[in-house]
Protein backbone atom coordinates (compact mmCIF):
# COMPACT_ATOMS: atom_id res chain seq x y z
CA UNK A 1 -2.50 1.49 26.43
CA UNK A 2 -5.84 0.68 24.55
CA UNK A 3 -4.67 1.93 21.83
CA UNK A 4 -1.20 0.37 21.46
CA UNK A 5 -3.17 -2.87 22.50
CA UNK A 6 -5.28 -2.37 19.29
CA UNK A 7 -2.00 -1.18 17.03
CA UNK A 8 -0.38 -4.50 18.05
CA UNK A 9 -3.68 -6.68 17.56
CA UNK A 10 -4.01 -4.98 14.11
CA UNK A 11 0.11 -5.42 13.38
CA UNK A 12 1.15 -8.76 14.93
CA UNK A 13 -1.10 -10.96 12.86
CA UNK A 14 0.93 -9.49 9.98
CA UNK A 15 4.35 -9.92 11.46
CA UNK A 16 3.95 -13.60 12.40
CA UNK A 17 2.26 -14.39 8.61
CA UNK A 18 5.64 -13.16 7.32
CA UNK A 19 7.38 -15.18 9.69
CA UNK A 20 5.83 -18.33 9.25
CA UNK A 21 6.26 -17.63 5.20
CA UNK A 22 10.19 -17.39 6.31
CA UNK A 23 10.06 -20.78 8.29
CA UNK A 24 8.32 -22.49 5.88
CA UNK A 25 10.73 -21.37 3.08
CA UNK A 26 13.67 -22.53 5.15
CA UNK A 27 12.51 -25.88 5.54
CA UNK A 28 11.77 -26.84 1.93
CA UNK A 29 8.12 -27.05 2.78
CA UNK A 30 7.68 -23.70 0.22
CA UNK A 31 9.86 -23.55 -2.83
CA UNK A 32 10.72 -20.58 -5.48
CA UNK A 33 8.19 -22.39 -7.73
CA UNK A 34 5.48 -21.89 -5.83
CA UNK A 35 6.46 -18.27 -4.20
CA UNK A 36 6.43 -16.84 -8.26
CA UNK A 37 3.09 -18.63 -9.21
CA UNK A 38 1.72 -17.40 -5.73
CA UNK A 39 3.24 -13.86 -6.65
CA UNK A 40 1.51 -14.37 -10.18
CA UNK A 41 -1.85 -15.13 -8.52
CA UNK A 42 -1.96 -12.60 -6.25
CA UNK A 43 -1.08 -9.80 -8.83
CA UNK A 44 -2.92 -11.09 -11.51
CA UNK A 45 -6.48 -12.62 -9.72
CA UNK A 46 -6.18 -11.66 -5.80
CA UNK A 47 -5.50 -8.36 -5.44
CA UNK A 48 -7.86 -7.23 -8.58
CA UNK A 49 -10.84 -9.07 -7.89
CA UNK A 50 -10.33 -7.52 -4.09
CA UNK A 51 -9.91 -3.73 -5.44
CA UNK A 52 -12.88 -4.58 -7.69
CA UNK A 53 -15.42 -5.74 -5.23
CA UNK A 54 -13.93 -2.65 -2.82
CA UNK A 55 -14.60 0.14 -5.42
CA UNK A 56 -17.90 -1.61 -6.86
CA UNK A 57 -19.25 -1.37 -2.74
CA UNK A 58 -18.65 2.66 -2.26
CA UNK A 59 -21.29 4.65 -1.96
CA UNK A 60 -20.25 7.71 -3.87
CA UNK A 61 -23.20 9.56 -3.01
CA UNK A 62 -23.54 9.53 0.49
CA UNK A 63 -21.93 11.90 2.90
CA UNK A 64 -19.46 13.34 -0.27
CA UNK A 65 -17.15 15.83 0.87
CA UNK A 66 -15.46 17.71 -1.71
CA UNK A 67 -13.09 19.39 -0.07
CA UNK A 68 -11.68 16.10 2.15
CA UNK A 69 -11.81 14.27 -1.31
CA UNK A 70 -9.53 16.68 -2.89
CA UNK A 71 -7.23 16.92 -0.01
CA UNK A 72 -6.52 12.92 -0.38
CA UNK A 73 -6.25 13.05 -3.89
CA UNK A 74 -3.57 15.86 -4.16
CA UNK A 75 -1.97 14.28 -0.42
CA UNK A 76 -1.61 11.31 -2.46
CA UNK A 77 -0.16 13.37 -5.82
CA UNK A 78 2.43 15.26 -3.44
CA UNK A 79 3.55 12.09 -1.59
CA UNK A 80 4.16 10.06 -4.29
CA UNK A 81 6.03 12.13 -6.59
CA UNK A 82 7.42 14.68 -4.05
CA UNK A 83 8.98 11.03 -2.82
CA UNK A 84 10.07 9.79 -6.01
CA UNK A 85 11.75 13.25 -6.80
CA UNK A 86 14.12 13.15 -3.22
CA UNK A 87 15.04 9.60 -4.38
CA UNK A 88 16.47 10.50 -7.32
CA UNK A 89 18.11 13.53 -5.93
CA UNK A 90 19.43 11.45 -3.05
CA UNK A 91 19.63 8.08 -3.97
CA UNK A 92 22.90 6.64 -5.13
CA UNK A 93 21.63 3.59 -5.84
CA UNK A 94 19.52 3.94 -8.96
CA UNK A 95 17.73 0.22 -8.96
CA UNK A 96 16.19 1.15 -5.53
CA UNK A 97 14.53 4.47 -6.88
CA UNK A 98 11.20 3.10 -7.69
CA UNK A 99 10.66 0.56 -4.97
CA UNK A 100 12.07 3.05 -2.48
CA UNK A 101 9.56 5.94 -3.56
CA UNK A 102 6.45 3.20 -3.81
CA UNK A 103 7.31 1.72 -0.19
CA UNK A 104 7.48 4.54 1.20
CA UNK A 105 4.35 6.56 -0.17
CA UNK A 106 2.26 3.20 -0.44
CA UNK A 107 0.00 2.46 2.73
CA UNK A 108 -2.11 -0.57 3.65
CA UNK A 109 -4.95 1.84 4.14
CA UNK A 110 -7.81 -0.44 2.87
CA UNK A 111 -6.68 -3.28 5.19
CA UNK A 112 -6.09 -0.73 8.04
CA UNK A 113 -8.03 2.01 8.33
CA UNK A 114 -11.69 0.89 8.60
CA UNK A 115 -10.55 -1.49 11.05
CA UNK A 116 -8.58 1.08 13.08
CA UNK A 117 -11.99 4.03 12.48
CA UNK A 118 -14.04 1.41 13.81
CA UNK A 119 -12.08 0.41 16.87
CA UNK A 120 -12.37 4.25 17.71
CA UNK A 121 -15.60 5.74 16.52
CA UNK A 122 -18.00 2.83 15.85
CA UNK A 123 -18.40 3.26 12.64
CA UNK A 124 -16.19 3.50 9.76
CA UNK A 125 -16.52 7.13 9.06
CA UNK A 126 -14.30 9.59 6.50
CA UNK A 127 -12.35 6.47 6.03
CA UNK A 128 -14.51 4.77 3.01
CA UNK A 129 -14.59 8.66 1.38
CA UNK A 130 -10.46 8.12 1.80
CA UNK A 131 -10.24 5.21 0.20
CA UNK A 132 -12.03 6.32 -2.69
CA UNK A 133 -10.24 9.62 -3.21
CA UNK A 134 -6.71 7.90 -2.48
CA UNK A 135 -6.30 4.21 -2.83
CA UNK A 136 -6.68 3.87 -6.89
CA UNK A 137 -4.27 6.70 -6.85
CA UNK A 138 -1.87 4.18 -5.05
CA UNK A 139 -2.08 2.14 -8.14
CA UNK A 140 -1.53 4.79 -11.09
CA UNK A 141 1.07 6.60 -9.28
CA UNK A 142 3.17 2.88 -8.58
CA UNK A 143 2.82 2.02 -11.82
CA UNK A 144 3.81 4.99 -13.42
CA UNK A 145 7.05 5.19 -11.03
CA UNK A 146 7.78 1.61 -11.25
CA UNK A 147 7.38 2.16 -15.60
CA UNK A 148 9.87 5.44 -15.31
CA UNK A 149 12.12 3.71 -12.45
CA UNK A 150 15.24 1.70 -13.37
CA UNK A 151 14.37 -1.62 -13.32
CA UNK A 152 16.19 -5.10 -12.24
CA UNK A 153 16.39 -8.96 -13.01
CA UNK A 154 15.88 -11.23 -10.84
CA UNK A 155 20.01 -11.68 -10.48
CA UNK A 156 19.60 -7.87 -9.58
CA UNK A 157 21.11 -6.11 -12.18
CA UNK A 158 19.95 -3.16 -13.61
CA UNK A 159 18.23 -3.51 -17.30
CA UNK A 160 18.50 -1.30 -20.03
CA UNK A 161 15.89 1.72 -19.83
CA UNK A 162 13.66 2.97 -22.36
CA UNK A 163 13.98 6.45 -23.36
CA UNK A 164 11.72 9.14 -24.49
CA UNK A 165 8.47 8.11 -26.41
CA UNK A 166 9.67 4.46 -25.90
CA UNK A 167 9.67 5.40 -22.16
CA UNK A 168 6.21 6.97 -21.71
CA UNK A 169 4.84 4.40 -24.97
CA UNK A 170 5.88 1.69 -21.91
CA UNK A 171 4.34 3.36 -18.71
CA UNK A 172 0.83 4.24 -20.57
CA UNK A 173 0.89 0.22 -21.43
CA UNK A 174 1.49 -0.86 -17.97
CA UNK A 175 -1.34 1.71 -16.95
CA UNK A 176 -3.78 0.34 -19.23
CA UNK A 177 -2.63 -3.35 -18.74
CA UNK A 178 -2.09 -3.23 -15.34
CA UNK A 179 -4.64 -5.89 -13.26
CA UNK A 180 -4.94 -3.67 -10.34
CA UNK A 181 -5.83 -0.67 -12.72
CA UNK A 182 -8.30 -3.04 -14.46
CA UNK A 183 -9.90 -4.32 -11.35
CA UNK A 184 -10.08 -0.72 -10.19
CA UNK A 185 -11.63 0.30 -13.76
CA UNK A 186 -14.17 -2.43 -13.67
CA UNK A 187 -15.79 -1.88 -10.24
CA UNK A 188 -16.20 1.95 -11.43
CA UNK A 189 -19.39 1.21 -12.89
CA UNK A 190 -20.96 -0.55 -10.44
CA UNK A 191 -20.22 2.02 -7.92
CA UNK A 192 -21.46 4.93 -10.07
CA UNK A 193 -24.93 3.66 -10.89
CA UNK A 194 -25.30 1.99 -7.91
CA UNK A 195 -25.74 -1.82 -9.23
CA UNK A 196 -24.77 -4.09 -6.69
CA UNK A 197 -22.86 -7.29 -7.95
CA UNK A 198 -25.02 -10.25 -7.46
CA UNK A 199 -25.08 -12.66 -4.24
CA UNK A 200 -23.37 -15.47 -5.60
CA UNK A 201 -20.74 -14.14 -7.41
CA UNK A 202 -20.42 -11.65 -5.00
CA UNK A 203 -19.54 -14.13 -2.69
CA UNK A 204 -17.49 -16.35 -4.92
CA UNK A 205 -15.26 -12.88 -5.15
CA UNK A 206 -14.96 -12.24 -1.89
CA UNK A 207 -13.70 -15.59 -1.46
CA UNK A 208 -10.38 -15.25 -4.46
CA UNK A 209 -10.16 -11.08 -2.96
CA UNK A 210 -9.69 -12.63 0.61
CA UNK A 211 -6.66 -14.89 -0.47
CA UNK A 212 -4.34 -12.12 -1.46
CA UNK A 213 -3.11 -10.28 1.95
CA UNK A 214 -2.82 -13.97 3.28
CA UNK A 215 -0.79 -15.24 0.27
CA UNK A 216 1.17 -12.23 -0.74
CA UNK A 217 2.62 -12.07 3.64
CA UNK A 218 3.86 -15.49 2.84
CA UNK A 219 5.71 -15.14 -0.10
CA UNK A 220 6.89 -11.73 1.73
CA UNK A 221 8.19 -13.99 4.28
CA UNK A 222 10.00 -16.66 1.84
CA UNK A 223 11.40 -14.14 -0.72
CA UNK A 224 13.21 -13.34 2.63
CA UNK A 225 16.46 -13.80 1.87
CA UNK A 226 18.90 -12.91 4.91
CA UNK A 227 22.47 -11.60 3.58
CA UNK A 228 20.68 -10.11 0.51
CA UNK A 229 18.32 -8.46 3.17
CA UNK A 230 20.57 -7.05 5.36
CA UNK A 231 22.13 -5.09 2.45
CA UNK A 232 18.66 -3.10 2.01
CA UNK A 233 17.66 -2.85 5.17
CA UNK A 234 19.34 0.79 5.53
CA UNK A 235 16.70 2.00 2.50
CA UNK A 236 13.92 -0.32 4.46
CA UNK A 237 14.84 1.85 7.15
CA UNK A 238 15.07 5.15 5.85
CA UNK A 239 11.64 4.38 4.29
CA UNK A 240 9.83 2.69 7.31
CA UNK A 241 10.48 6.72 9.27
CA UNK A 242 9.42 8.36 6.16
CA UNK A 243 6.06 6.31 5.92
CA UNK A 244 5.66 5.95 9.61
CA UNK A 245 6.70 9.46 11.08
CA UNK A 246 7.70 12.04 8.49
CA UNK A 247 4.56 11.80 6.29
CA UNK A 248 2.11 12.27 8.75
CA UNK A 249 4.05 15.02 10.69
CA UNK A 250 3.76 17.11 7.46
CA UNK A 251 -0.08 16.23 6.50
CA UNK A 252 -1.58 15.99 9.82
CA UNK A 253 -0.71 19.61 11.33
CA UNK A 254 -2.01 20.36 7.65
CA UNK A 255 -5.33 18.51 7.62
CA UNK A 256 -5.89 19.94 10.82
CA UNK A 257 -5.16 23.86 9.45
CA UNK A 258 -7.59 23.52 7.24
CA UNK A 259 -10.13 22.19 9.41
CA UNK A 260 -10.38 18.52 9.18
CA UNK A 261 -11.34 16.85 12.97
CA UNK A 262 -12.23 13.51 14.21
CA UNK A 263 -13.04 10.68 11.55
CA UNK A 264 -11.40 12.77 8.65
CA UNK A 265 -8.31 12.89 10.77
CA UNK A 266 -8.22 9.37 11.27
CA UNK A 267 -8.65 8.89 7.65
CA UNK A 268 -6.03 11.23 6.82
CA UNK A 269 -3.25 9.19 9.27
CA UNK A 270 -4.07 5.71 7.52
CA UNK A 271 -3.68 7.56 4.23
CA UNK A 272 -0.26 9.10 5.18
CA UNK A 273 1.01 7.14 8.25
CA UNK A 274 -0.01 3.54 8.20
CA UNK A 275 2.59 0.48 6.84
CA UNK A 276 3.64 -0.21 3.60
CA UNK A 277 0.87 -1.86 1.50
CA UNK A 278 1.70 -5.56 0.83
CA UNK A 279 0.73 -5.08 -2.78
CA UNK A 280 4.09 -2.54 -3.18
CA UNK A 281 5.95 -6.30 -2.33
CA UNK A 282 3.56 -7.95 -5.06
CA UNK A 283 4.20 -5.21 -8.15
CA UNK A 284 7.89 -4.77 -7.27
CA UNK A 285 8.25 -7.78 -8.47
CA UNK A 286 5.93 -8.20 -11.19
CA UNK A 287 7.74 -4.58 -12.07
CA UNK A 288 10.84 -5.61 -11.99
CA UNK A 289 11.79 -3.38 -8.91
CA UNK A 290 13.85 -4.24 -5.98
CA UNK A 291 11.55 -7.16 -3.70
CA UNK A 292 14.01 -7.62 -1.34
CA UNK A 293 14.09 -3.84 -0.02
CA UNK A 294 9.86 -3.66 -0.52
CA UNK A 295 9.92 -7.04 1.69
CA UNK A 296 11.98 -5.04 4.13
CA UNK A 297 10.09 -2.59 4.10
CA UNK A 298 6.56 -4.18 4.58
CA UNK A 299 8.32 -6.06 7.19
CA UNK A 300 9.78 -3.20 9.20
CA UNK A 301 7.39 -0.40 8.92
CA UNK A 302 4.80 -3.02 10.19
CA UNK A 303 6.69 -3.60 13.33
CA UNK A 304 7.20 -0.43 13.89
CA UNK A 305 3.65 0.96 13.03
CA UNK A 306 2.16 -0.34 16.71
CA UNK A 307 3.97 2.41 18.08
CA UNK A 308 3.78 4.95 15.37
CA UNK A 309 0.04 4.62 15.35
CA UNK A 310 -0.07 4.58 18.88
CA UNK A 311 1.76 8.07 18.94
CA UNK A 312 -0.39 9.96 16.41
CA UNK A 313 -3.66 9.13 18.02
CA UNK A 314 -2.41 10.33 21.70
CA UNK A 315 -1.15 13.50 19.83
CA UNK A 316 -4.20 13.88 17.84
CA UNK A 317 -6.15 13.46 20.85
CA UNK A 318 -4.24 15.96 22.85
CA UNK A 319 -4.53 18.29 20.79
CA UNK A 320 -8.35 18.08 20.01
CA UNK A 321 -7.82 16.77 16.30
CA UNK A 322 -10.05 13.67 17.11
């Protein structure tokens, strides 16, 4: 019960954001205006200057382990494209591809999992280590599928794809232009040589980074769009059990094989098993992917993660994994 308590304290927050972004959308008080400059923001300011001051903070000296690292980085490879693969084998609809693939690999491990490591251990243990082997990972591999995905306008209709050298000309631009990638890229530096960014800008950062979860939820909750919605919510679905149940019933019992316990294990559910990342909602749309079924699917596997969460750690802990 503690621990579905803490699930739901750690989910509901999210749920009722979203909500209130719906409400507020339904009586004029938000407008489409203001959700795509809000979406702009977030993508292009927010959610940057948040990765940035997250990857400039790491210590990647401290407590390294190699072998954990590598597990999260090629966890992350396999999820991501072993994902993207089975949606275009199985996937009739080919404008969902992308967003389908990037909902359902994508988790909201930096917002989760130290709170979650904390809540159990004291401290926030493997899960730092995690988010340095895994999370800018998130971003390359999104971007990359979103580049080679079919894309949509905003009337949802597919566009025409690029093919060849045009194709992989376009994805190494949206790499290397990309304002998560950058932020990512910048913060390298400062976490390599150990500078630390200075108080007061420092601060003033942590001040634009903390707007983004806030701001993206809402515009989550007004892009809601109800008949449009209910036409994705069988991918939203389908994705929700993939990133809730079927991911970490494949990389757990693995992680555990090869010897990871306690903190690591912990680290290694937020990675596979926690909800979809907000910021798949935010570069679905700047991608030209499908934001209704990513809204869906932030919505739904959030809901559902208080008791998905809730069931790995009283498996985990039966079986001696933590």
């Amino acid at each position: 019960m503690e621990n579905f308590t803490f699930a739901l304290n750690a989910t509901i927050p999210v749920f009722l954001v979203i909500a209130l972004g719906y409400v507020l959308q339904r009586v004029h008080f938000l407008n489409d205006a203001f959700n795509k400059t809000a979406n702009e923001f977030v993508f292009r300011c927010a959610l940057p200057v948040s990765l940035f001051r997250s990857i400039a903070g790491m210590d990647f000296y401290s407590e390294f382990d190699l072998g954990f690292c590598l597990f999260c980085f090629l966890g992350t490879t396999v999820m991501f494209l072993g994902i993207w693969a089975a949606a275009w084998l199985f996937m009739k609809d080919r404008g969902q591809v992308g967003a389908f693939a990037q909902a359902s690999a994508r988790s909201s491990a930096a917002v989760l999992g130290i709170a979650l490591a904390v809540n159990i251990y004291g401290d926030a243990g493997m899960v730092p280590m995690m988010i340095m082997s895994a999370v800018p990972f998130f971003n390359v591999y999104s971007v990359l599928i979103l580049s080679f995905s079919p894309q949509m306008d905003d009337e949802g209709h597919l566009l025409p794809a690029a093919r060849g050298l045009g194709a992989v000309k376009k994805a190494c631009v949206n790499v290397a232009k990309n304002p998560l990638i950058l932020g990512i890229l910048a913060g390298l530096p400062f976490a390599l040589l150990r500078v630390k960014v200075p108080t007061m800008l420092d601060s003033a950062l942590s001040s634009i980074g903390a707007t983004a979860t806030p701001i993206a939820l809402l515009v989550v909750g007004a892009s809601f769009s109800g008949g449009e919605a209910l036409k994705r919510w069988k991918g939203a679905a389908v994705s929700s059990l993939v990133k809730l149940f079927l991911l970490p019933g494949i990389f757990l019992p693995l992680a555990a094989m090869l010897g990871f316990r306690n903190s690591q294990m912990i680290a290694i559910l937020i990675m596979t098993g926690s909800p979809t990342a907000v910021a798949s909602f935010v570069m679905a749309k700047n991608m030209h992917a499908d934001g209704v079924l990513t809204a869906n699917a932030v919505l739904l596997s959030t809901v559902l993660s208080a008791v998905s969460i809730t069931f790995w750690l009283y498996l985990m802990k039966t079986l001696g994994w933590v």
